[in-house]
C-alpha atoms as a PDB file:
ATOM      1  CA  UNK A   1       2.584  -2.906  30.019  1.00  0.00           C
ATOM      2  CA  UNK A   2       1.994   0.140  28.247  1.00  0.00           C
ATOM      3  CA  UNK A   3       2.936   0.032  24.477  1.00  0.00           C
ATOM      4  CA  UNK A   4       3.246   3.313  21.477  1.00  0.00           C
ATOM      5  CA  UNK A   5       2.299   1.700  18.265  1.00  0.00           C
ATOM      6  CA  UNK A   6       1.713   3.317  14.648  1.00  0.00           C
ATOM      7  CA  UNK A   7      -0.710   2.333  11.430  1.00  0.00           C
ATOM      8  CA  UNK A   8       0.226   2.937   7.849  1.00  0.00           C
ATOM      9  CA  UNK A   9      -2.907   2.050   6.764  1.00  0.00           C
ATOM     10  CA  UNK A  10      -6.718   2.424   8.064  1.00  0.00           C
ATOM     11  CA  UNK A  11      -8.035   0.532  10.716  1.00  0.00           C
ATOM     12  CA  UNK A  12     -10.611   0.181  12.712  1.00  0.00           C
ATOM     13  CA  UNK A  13     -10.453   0.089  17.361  1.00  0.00           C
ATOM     14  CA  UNK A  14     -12.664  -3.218  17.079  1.00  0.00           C
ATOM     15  CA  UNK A  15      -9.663  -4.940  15.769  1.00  0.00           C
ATOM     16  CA  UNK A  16      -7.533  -5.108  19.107  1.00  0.00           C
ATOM     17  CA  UNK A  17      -8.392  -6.892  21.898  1.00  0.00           C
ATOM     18  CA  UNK A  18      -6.561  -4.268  24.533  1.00  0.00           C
ATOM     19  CA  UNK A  19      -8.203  -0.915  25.101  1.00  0.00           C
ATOM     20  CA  UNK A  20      -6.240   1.679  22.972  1.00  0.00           C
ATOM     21  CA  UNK A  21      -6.243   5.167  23.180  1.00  0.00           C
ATOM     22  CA  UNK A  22      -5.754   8.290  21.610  1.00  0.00           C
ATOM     23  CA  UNK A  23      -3.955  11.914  22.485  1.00  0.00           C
ATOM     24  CA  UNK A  24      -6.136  14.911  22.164  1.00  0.00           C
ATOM     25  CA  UNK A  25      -5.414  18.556  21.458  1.00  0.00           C
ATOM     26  CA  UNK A  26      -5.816  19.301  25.000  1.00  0.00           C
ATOM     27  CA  UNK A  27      -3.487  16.682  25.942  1.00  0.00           C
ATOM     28  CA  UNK A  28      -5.998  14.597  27.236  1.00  0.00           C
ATOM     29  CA  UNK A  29      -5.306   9.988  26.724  1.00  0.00           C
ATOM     30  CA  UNK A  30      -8.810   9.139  25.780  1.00  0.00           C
ATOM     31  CA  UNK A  31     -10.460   5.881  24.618  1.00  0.00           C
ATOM     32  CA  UNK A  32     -11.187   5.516  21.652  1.00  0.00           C
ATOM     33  CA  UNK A  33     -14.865   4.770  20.815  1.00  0.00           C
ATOM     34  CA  UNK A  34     -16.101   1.002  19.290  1.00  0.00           C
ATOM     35  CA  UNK A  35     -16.046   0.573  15.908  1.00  0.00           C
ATOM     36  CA  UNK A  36     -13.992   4.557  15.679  1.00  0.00           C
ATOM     37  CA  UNK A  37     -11.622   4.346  12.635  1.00  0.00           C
ATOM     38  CA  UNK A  38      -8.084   5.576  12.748  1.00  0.00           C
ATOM     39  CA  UNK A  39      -6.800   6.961   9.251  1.00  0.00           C
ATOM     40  CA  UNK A  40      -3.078   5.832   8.127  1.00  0.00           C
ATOM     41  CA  UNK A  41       0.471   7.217   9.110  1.00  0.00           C
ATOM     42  CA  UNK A  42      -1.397   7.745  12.874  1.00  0.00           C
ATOM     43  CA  UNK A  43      -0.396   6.566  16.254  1.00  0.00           C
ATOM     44  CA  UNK A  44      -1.972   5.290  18.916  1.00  0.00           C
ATOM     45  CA  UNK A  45      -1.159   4.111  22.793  1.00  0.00           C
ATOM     46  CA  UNK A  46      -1.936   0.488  24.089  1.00  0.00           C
ATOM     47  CA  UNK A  47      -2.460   0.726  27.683  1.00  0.00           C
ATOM     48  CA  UNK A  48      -3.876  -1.717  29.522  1.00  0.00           C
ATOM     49  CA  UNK A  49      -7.431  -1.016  31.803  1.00  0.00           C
ATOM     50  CA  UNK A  50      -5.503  -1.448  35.566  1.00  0.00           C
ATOM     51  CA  UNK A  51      -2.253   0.501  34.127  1.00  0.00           C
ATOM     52  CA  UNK A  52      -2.291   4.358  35.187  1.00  0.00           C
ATOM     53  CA  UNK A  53      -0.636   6.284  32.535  1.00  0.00           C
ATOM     54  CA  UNK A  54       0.280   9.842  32.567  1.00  0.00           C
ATOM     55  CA  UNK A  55       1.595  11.896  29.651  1.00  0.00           C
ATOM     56  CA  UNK A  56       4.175  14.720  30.059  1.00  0.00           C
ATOM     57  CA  UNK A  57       4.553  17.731  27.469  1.00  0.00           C
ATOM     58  CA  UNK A  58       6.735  20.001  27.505  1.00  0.00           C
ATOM     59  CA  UNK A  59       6.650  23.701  25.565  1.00  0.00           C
ATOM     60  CA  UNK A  60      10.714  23.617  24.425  1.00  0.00           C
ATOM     61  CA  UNK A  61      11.520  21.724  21.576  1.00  0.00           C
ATOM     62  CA  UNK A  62      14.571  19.434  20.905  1.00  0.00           C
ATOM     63  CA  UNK A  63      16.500  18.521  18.377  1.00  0.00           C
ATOM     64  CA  UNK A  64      19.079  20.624  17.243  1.00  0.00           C
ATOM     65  CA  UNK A  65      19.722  24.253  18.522  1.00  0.00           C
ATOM     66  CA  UNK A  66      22.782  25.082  16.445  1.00  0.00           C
ATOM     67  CA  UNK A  67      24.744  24.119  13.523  1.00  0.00           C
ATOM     68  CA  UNK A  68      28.519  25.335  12.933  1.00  0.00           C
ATOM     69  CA  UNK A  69      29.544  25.459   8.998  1.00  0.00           C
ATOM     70  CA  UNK A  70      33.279  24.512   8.798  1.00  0.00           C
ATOM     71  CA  UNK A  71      34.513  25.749   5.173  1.00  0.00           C
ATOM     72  CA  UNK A  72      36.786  22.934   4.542  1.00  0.00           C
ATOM     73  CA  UNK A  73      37.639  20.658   1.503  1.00  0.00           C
ATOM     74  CA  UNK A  74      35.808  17.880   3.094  1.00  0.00           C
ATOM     75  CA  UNK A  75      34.900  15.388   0.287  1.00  0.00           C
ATOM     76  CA  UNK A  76      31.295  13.586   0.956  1.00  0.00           C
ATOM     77  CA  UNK A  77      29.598  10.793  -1.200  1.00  0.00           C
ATOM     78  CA  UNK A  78      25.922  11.253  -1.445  1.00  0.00           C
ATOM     79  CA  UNK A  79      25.311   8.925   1.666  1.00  0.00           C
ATOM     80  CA  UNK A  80      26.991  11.644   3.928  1.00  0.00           C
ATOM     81  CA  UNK A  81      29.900   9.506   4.428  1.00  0.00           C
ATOM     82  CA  UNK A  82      33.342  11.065   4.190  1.00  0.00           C
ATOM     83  CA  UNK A  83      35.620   9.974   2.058  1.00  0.00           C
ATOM     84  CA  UNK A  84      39.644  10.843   1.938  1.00  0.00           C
ATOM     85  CA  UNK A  85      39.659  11.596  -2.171  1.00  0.00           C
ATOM     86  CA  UNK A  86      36.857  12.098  -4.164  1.00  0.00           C
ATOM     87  CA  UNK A  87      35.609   8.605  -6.170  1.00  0.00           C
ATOM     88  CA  UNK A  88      33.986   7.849  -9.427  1.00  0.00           C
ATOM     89  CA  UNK A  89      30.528   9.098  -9.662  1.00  0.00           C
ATOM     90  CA  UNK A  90      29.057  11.930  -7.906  1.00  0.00           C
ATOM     91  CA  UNK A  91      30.907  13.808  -5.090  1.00  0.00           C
ATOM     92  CA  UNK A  92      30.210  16.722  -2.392  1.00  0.00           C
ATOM     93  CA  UNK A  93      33.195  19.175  -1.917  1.00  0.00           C
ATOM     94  CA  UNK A  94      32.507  22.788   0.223  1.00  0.00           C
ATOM     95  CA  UNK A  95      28.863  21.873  -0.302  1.00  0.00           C
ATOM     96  CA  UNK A  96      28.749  21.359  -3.669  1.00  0.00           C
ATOM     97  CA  UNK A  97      27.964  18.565  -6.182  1.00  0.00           C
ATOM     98  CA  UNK A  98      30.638  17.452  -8.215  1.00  0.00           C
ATOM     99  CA  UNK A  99      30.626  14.641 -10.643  1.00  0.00           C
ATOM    100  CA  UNK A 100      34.245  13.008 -11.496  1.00  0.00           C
END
């Protein structure tokens, strides 16, 4: 099947043995040329020659819409975690840093 795989480092599209390809600006899956290098921190589809892919995008983003701040005591460590009392070291109370 089809597969979404990423690169931290420089490669080059002679190196796989499936076809992979590549998402254009128009939205377009396109092959990617022999011997075409791909820089690092990219990504890149592996879909195989009789597979028939198709890509949806959509114009509304996700992720979060809305965040509520609650004003409360609520002690934090620096992990995020929330603790009952504040511990040794450095804690987060109404937002703020607070070393004990």
């Amino acid at each position: 099947g089809a597969h979404f795989r990423g690169t931290f480092s420089l490669i080059n599209s002679d190196i796989f043995s499936m076809e992979i390809r590549k998402l254009t600006a128009e939205g377009s899956l396109v092959s990617f040329d022999s011997g075409e290098e791909m820089g690092g921190f990219r990504a890149f589809f592996f879909i195989p020659d009789e597979a028939e892919a198709t890509l949806h995008l959509y114009d509304d983003p996700t992720g979060i819409k809305h965040i509520n701040a609650i004003s409360d005591e609520s002690i934090y460590n620096l992990s995020g975690q929330r603790l009952g009392k504040p511990t040794k070291g450095i804690n987060i109370v109404n937002g703020k840093k607070i070393l004990r």
